[in-house]
PDB file of N, CA and C in Angstrom:
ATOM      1  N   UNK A   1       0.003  28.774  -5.764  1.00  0.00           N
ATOM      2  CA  UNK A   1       0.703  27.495  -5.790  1.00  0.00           C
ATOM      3  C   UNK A   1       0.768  26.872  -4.399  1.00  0.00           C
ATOM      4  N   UNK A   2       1.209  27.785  -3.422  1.00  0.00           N
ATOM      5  CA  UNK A   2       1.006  26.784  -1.847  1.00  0.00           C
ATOM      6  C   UNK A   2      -0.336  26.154  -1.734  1.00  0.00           C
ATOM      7  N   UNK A   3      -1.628  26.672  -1.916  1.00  0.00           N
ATOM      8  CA  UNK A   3      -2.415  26.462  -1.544  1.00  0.00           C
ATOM      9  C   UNK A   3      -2.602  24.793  -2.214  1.00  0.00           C
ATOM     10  N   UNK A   4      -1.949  24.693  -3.496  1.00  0.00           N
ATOM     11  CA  UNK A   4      -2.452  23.285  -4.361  1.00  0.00           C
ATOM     12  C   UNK A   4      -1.510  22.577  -3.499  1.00  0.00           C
ATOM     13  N   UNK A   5      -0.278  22.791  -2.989  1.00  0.00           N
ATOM     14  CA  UNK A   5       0.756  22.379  -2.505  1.00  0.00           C
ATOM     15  C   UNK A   5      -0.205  21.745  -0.879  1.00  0.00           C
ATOM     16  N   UNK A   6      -0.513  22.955  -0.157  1.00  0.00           N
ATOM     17  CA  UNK A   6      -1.220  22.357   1.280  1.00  0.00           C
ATOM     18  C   UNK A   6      -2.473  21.303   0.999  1.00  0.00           C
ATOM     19  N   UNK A   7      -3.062  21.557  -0.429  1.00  0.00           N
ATOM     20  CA  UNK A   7      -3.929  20.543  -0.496  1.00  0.00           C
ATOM     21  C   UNK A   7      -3.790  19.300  -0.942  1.00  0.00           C
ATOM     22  N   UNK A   8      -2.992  19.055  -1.648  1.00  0.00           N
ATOM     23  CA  UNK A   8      -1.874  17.725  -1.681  1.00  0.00           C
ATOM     24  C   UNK A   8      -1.501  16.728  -0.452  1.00  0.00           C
ATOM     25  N   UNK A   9      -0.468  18.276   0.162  1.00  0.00           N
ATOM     26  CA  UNK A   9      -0.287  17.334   1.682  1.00  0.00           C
ATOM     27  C   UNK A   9      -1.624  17.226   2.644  1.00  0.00           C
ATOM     28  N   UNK A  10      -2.070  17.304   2.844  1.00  0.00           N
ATOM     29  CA  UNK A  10      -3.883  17.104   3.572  1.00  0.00           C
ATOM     30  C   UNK A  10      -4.206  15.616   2.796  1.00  0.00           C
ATOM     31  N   UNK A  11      -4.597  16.168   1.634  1.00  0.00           N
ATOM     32  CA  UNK A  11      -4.414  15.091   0.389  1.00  0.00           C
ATOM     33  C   UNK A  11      -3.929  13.374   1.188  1.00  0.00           C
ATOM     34  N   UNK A  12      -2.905  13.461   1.208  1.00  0.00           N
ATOM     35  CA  UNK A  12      -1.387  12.078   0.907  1.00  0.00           C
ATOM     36  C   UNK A  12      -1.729  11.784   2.367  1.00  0.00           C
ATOM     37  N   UNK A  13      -2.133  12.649   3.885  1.00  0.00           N
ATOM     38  CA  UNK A  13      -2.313  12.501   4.885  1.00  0.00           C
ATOM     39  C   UNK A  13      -3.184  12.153   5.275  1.00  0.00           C
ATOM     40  N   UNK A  14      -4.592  12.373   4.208  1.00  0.00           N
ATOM     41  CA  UNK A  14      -5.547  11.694   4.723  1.00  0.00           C
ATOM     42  C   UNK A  14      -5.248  10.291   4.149  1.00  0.00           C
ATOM     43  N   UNK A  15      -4.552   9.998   3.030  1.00  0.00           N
ATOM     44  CA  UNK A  15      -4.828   8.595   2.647  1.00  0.00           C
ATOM     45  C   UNK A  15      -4.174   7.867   3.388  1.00  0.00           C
ATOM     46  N   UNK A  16      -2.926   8.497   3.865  1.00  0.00           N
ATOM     47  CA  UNK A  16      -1.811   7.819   5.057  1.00  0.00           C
ATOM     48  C   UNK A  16      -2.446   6.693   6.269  1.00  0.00           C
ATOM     49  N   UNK A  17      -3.220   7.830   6.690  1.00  0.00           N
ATOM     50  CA  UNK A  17      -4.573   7.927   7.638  1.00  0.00           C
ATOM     51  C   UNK A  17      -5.386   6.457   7.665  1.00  0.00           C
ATOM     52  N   UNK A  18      -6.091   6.533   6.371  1.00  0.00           N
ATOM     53  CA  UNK A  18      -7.066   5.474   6.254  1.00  0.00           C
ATOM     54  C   UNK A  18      -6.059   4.158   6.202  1.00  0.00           C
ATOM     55  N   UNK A  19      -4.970   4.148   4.876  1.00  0.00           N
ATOM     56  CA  UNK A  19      -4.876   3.168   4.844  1.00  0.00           C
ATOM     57  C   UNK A  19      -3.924   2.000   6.259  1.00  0.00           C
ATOM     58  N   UNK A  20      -3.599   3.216   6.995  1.00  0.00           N
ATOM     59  CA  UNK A  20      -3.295   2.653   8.284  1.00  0.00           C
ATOM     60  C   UNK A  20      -4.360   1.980   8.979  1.00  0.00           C
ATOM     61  N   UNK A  21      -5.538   2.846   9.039  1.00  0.00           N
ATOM     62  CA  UNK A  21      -6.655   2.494  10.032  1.00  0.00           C
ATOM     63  C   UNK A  21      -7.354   0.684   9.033  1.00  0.00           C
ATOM     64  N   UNK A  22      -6.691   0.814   7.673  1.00  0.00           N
ATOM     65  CA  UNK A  22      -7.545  -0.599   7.134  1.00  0.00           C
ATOM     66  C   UNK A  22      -6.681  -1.608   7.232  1.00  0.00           C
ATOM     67  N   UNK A  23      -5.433  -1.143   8.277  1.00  0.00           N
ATOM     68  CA  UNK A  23      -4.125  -2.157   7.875  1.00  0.00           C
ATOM     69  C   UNK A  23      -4.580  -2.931   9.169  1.00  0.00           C
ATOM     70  N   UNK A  24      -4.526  -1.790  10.406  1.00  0.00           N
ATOM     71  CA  UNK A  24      -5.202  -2.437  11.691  1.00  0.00           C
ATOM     72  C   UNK A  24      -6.758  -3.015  12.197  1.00  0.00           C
ATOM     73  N   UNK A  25      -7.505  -2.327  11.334  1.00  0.00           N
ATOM     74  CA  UNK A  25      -9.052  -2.539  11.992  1.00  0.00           C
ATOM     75  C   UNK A  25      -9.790  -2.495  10.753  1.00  0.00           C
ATOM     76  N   UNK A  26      -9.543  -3.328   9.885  1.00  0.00           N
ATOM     77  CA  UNK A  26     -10.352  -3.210   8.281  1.00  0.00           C
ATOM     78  C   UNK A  26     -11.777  -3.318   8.151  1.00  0.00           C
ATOM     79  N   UNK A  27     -12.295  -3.920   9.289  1.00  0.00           N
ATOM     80  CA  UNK A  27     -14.023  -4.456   9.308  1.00  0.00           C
ATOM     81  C   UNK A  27     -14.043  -3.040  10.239  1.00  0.00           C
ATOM     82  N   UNK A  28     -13.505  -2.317  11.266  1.00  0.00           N
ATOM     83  CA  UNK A  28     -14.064  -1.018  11.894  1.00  0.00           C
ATOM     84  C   UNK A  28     -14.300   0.040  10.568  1.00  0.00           C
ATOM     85  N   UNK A  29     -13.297   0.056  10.206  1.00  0.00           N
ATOM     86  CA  UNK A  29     -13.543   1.236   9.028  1.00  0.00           C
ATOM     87  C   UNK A  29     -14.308   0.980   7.704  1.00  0.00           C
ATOM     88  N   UNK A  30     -14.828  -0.181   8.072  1.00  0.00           N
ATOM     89  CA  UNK A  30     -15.835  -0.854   6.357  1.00  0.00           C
ATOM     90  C   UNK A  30     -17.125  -0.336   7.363  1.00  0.00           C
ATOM     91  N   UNK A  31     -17.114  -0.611   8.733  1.00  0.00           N
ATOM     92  CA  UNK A  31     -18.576  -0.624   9.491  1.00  0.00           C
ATOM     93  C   UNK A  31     -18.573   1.297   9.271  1.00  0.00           C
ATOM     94  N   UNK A  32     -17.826   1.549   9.686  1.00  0.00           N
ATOM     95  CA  UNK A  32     -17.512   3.481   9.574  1.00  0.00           C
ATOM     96  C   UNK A  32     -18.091   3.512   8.188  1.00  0.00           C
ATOM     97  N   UNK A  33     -17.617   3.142   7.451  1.00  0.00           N
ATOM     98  CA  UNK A  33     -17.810   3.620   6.060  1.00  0.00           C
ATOM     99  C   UNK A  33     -19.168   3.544   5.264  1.00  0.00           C
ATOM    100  N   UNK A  34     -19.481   1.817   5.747  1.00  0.00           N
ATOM    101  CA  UNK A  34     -20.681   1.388   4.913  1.00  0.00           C
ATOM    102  C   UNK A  34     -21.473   0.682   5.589  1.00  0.00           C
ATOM    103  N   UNK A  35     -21.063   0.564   6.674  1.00  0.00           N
ATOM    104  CA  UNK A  35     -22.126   0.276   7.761  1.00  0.00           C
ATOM    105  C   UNK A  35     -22.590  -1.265   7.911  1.00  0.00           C
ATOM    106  N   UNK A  36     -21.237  -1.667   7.315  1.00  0.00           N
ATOM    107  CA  UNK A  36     -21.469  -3.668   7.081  1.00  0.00           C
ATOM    108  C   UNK A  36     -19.886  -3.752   7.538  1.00  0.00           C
ATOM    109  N   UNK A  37     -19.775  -5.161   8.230  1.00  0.00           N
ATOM    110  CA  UNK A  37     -18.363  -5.615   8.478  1.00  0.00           C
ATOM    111  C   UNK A  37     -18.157  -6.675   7.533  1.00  0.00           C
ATOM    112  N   UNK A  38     -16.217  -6.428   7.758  1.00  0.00           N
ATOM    113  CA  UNK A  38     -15.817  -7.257   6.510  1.00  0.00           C
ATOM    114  C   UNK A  38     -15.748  -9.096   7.181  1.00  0.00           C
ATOM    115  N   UNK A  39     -15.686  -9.762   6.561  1.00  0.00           N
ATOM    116  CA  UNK A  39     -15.800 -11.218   6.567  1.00  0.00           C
ATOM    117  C   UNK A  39     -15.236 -11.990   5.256  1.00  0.00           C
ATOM    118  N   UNK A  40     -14.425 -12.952   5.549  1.00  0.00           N
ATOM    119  CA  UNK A  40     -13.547 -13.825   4.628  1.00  0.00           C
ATOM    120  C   UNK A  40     -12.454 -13.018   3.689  1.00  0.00           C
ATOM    121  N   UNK A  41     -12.328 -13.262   2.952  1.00  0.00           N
ATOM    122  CA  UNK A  41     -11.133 -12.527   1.924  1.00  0.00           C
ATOM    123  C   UNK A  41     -11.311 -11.015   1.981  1.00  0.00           C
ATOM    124  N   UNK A  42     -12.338 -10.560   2.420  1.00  0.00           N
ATOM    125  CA  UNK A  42     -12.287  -8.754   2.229  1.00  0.00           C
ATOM    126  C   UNK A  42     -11.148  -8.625   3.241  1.00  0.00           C
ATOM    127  N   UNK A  43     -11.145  -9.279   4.292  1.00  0.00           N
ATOM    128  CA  UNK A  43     -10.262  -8.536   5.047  1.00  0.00           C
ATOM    129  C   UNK A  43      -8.901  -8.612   4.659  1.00  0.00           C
ATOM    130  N   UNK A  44      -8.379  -9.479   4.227  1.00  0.00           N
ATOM    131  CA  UNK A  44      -7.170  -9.142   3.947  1.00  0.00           C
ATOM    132  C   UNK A  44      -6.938  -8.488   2.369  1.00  0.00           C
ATOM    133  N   UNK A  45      -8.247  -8.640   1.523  1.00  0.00           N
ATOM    134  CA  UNK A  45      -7.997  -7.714   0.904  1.00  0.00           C
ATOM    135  C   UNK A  45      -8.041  -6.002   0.986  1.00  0.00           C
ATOM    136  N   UNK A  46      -8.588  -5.608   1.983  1.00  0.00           N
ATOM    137  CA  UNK A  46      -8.671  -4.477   2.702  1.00  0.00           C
ATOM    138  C   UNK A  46      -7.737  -4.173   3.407  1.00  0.00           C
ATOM    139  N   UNK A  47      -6.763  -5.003   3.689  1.00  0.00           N
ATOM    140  CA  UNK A  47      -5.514  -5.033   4.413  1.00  0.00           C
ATOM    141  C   UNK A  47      -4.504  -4.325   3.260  1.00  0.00           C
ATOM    142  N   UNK A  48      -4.740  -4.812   2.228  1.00  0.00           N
ATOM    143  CA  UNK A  48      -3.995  -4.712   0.656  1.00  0.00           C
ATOM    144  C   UNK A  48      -4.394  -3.569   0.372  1.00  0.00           C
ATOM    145  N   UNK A  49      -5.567  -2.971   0.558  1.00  0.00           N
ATOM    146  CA  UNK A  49      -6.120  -1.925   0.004  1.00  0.00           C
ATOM    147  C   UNK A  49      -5.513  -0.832   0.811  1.00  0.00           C
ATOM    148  N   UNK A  50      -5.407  -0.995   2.049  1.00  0.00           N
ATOM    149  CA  UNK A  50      -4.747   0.335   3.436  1.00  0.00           C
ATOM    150  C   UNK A  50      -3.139  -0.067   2.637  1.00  0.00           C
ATOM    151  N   UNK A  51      -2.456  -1.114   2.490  1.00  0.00           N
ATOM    152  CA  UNK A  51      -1.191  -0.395   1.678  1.00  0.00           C
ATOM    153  C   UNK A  51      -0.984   0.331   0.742  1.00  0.00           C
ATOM    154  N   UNK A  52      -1.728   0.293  -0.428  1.00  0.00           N
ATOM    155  CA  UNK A  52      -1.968   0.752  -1.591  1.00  0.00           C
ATOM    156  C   UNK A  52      -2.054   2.313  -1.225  1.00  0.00           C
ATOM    157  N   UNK A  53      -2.909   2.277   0.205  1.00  0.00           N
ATOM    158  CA  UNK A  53      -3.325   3.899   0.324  1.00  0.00           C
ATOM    159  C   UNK A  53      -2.238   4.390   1.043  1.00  0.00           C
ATOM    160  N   UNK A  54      -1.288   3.515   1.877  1.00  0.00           N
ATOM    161  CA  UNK A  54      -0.044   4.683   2.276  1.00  0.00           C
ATOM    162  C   UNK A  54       0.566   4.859   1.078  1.00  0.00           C
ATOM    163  N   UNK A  55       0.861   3.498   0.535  1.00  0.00           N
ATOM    164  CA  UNK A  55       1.823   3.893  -0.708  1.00  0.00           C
ATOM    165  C   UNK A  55       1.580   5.436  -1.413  1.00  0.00           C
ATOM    166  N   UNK A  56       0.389   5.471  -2.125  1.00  0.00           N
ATOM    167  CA  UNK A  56      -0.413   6.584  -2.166  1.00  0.00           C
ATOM    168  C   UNK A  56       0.406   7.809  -1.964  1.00  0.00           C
ATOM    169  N   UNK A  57      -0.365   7.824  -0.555  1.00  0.00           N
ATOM    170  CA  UNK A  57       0.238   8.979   0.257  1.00  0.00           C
ATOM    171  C   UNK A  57       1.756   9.262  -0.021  1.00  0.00           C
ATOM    172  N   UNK A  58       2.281   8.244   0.030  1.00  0.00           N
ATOM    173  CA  UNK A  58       3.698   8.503   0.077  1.00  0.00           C
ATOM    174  C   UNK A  58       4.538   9.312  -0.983  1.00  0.00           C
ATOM    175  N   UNK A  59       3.783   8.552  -2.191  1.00  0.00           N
ATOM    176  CA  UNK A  59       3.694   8.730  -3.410  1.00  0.00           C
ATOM    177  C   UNK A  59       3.496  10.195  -4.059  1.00  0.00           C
ATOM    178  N   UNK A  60       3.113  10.650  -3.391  1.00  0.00           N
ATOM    179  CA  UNK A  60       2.430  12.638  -3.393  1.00  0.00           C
ATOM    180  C   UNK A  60       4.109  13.517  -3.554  1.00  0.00           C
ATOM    181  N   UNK A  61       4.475  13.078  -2.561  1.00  0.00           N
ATOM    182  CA  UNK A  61       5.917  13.481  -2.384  1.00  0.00           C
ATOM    183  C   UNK A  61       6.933  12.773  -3.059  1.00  0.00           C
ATOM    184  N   UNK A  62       7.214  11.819  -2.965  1.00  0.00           N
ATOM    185  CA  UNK A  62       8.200  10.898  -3.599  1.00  0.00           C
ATOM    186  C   UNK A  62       7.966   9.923  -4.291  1.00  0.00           C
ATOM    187  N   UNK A  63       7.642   9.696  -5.646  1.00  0.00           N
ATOM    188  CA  UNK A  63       6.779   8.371  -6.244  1.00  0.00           C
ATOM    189  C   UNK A  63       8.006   7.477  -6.143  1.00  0.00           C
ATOM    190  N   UNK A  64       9.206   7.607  -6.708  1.00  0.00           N
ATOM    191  CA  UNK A  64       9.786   6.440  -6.278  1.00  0.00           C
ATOM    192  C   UNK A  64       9.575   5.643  -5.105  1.00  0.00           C
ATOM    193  N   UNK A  65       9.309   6.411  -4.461  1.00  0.00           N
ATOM    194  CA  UNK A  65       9.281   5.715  -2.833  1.00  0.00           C
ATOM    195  C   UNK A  65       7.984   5.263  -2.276  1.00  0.00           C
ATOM    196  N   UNK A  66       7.203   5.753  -3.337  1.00  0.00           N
ATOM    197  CA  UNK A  66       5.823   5.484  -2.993  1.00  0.00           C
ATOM    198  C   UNK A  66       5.565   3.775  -3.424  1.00  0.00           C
ATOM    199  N   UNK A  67       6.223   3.815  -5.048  1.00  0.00           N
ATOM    200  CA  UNK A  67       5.628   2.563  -5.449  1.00  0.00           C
ATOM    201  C   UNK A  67       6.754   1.550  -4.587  1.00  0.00           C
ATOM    202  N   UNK A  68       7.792   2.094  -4.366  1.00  0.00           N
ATOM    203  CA  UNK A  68       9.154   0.733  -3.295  1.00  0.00           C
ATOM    204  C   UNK A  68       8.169   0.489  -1.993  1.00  0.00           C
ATOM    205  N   UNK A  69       7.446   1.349  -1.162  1.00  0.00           N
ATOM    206  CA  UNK A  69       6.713   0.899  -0.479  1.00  0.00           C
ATOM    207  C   UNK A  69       5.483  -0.114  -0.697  1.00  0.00           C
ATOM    208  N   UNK A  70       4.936   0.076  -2.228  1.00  0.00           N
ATOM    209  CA  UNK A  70       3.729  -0.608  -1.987  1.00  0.00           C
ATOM    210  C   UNK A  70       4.151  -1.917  -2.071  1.00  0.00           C
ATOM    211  N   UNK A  71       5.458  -2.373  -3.283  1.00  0.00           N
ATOM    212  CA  UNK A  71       5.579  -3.184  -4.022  1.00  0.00           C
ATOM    213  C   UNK A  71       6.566  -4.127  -2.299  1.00  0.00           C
ATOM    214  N   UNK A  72       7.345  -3.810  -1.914  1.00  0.00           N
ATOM    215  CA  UNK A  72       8.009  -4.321  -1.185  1.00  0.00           C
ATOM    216  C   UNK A  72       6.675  -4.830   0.236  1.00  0.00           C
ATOM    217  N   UNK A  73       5.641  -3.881   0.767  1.00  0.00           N
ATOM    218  CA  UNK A  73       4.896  -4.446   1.469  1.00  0.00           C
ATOM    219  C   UNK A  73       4.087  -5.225   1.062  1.00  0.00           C
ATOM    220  N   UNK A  74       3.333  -5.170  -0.051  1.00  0.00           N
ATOM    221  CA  UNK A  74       2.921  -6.175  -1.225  1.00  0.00           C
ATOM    222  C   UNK A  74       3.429  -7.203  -1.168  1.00  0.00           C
ATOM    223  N   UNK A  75       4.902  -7.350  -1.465  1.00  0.00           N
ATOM    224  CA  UNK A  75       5.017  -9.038  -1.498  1.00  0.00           C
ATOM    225  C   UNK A  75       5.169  -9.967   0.349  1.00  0.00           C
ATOM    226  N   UNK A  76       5.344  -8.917   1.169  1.00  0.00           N
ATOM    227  CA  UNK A  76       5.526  -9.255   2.458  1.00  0.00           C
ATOM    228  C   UNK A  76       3.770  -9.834   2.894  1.00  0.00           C
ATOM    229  N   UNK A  77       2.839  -8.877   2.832  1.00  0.00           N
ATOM    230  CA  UNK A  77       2.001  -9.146   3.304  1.00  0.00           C
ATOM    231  C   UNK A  77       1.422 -10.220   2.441  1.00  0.00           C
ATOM    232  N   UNK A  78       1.684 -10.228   1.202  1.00  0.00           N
ATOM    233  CA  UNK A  78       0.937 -11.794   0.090  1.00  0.00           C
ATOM    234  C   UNK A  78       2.015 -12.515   0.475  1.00  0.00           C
ATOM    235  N   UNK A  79       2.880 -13.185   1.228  1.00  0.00           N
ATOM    236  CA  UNK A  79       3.964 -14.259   1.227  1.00  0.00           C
ATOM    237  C   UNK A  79       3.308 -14.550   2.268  1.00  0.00           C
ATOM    238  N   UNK A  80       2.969 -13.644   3.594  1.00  0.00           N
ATOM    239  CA  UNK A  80       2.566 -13.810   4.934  1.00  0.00           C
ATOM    240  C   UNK A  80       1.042 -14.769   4.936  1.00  0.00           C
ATOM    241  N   UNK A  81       0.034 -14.188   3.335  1.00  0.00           N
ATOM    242  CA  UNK A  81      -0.985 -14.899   3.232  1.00  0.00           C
ATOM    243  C   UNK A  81      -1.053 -15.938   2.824  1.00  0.00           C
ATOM    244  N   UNK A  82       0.068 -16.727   1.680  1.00  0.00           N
ATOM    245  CA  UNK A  82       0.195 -17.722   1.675  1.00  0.00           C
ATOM    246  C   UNK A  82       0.595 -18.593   2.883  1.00  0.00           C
ATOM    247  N   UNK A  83       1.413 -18.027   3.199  1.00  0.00           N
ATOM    248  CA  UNK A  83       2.386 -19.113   4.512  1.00  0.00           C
ATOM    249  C   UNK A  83       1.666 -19.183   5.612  1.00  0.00           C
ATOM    250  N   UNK A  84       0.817 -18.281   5.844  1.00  0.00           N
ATOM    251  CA  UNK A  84       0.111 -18.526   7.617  1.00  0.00           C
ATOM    252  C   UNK A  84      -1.308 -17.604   7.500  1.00  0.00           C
ATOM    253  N   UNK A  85      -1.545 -17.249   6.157  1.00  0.00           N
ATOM    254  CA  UNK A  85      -3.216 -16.673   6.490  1.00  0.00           C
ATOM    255  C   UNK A  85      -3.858 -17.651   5.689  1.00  0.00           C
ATOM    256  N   UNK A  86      -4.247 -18.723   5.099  1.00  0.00           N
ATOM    257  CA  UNK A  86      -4.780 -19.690   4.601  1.00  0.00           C
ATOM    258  C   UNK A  86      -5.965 -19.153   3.284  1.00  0.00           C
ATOM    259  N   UNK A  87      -5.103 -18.066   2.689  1.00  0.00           N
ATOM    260  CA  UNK A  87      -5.480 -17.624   1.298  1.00  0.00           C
ATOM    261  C   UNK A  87      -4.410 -17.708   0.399  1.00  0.00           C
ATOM    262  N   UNK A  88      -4.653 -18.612  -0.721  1.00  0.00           N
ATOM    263  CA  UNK A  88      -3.411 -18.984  -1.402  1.00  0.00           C
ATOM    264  C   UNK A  88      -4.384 -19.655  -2.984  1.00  0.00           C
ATOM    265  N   UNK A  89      -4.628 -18.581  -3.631  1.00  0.00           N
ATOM    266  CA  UNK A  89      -5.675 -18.631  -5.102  1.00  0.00           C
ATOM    267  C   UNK A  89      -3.714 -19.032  -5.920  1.00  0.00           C
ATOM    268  N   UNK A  90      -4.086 -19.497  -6.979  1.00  0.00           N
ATOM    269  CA  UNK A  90      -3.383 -19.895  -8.043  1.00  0.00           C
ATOM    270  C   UNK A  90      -2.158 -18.708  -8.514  1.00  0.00           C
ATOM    271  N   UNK A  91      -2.923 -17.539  -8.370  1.00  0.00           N
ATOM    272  CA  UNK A  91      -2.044 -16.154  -9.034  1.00  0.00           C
ATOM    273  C   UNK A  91      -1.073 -15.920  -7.902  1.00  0.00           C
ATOM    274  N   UNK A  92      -1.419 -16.675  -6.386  1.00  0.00           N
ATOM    275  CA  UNK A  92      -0.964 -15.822  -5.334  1.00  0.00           C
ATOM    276  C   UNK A  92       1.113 -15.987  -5.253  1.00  0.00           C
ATOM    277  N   UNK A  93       1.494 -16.894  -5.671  1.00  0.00           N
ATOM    278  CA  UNK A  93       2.878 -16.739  -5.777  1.00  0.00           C
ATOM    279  C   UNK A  93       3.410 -16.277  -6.931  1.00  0.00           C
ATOM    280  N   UNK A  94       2.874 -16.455  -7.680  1.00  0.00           N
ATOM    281  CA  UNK A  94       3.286 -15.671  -9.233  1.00  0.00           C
ATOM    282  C   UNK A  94       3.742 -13.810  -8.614  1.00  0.00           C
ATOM    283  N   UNK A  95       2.496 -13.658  -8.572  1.00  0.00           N
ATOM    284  CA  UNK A  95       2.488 -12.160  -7.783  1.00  0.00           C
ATOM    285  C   UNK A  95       3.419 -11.840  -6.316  1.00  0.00           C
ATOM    286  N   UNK A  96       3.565 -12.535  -5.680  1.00  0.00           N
ATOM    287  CA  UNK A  96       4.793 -12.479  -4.629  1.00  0.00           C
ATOM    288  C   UNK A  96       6.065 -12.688  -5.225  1.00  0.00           C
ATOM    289  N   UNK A  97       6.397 -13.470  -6.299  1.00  0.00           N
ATOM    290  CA  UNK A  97       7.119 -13.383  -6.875  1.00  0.00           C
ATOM    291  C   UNK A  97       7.735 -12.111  -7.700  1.00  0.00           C
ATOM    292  N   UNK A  98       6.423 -11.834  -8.779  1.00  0.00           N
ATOM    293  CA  UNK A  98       6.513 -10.510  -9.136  1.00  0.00           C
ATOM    294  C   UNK A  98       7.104  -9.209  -8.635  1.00  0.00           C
ATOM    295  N   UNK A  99       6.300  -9.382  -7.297  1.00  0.00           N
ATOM    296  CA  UNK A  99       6.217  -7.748  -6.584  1.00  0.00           C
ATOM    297  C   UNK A  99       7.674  -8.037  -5.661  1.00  0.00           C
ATOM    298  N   UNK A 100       8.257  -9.020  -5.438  1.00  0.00           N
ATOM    299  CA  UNK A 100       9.424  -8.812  -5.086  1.00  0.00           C
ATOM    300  C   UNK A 100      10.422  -8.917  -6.227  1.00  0.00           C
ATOM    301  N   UNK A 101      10.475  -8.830  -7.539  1.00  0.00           N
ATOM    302  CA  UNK A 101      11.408  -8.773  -8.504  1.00  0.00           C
ATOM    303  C   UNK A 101      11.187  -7.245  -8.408  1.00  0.00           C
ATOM    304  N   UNK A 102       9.801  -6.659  -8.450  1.00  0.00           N
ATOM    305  CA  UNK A 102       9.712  -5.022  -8.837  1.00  0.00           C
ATOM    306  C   UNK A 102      10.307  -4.430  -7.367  1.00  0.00           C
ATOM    307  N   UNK A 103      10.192  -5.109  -6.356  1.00  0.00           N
ATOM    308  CA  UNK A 103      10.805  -4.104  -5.456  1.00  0.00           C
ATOM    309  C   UNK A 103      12.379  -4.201  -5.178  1.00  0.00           C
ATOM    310  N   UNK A 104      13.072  -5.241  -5.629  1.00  0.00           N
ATOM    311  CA  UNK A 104      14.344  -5.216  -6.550  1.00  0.00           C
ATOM    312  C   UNK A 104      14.939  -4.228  -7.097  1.00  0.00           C
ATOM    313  N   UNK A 105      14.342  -4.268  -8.202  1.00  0.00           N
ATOM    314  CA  UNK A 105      14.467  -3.040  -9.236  1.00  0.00           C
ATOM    315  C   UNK A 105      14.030  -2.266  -8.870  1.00  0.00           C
ATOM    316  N   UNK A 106      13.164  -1.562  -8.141  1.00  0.00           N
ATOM    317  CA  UNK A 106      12.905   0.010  -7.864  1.00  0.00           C
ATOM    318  C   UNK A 106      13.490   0.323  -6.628  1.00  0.00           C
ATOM    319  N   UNK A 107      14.774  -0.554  -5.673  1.00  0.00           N
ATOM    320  CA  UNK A 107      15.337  -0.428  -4.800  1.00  0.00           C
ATOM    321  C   UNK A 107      16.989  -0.233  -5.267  1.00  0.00           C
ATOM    322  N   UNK A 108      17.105  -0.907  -6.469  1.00  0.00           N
ATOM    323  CA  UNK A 108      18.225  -0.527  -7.314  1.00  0.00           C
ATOM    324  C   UNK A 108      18.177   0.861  -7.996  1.00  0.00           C
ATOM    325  N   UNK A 109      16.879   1.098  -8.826  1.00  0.00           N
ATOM    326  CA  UNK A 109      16.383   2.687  -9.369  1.00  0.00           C
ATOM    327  C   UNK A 109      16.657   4.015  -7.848  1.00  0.00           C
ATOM    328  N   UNK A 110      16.275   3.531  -6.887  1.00  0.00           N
ATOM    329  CA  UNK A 110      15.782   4.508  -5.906  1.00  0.00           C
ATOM    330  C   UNK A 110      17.433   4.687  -5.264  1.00  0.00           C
ATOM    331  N   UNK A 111      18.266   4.080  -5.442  1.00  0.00           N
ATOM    332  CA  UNK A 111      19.998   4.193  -5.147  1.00  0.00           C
ATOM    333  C   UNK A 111      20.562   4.912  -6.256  1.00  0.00           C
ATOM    334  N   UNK A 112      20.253   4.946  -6.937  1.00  0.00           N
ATOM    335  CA  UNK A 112      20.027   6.486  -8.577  1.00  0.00           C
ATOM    336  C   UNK A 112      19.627   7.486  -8.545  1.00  0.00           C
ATOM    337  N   UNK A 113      18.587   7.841  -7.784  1.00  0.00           N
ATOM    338  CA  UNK A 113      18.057   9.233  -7.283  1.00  0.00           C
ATOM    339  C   UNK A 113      18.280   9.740  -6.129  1.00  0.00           C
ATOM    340  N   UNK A 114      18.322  11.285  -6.296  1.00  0.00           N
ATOM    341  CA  UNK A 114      17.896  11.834  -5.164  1.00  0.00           C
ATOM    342  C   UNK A 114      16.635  12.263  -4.660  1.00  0.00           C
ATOM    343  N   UNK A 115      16.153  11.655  -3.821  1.00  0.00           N
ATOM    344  CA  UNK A 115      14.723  11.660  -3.100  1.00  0.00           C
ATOM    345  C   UNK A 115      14.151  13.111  -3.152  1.00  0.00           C
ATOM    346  N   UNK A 116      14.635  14.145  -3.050  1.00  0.00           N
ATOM    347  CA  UNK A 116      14.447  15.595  -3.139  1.00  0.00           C
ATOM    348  C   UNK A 116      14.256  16.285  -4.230  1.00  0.00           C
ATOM    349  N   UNK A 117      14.501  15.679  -5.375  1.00  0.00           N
ATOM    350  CA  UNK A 117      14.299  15.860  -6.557  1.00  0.00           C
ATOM    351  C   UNK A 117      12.830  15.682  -7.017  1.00  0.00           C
ATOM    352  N   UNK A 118      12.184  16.696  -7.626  1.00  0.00           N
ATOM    353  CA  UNK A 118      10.928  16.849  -8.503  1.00  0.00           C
ATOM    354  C   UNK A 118      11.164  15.875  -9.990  1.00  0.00           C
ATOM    355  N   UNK A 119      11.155  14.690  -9.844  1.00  0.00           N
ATOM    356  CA  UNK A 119      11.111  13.611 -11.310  1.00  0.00           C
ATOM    357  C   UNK A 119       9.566  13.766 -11.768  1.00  0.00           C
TER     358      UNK A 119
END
């Protein structure tokens, strides 16, 4: 059982990892990866994608806390793209909207649990 346990955390740490490195340098780690840089909407969708992957990570250990992270940086970083990154498609406030009602409610849920708890 440790061993599935150490490979988990390795696991949640490497995703920690990346999705940091796509939060800061998203076209370095697309060139690392695939050997092309990102240009127009990849990048900030790659920006979206490095949250998804801490959330992730986070998520290994604590899913409550995993999805309050994605959903709460989610609507920060899509509010930030409407208001001052000059990507703003039709769905894009619906979904900022959304993901801050869900991080609402899973910030109300997560004052219900104890974080240490196996749910």
């Amino acid at each position: 059982m440790w061993a599935g346990k150490w490979a988990l955390t390795v696991a949640a740490a490497a995703e920690i990892a990346t999705g940091l490195a796509l939060l800061v340098a998203p076209s370095l780690v697309a060139w690392l990866l695939f050997g092309a840089t990102l240009t127009g909407v990849a990048i900030p969708t790659a920006r979206l994608v490095g949250i998804a992957l801490i959330s992730l990570g986070i998520a290994c250990g604590w899913p409550l806390v995993g999805m309050l992270t994605y959903s709460a940086l989610a609507t920060l970083y899509l509010a930030y793209l409407g208001l001052a990154g000059g990507f703003a498609g039709v769905l894009l406030w619906p979904a900022v909207v959304l993901h801050a009602v869900l991080t609402a409610l899973l910030t109300v849920e997560l004052t219900r649990h104890d974080l240490y708890l196996d749910e």
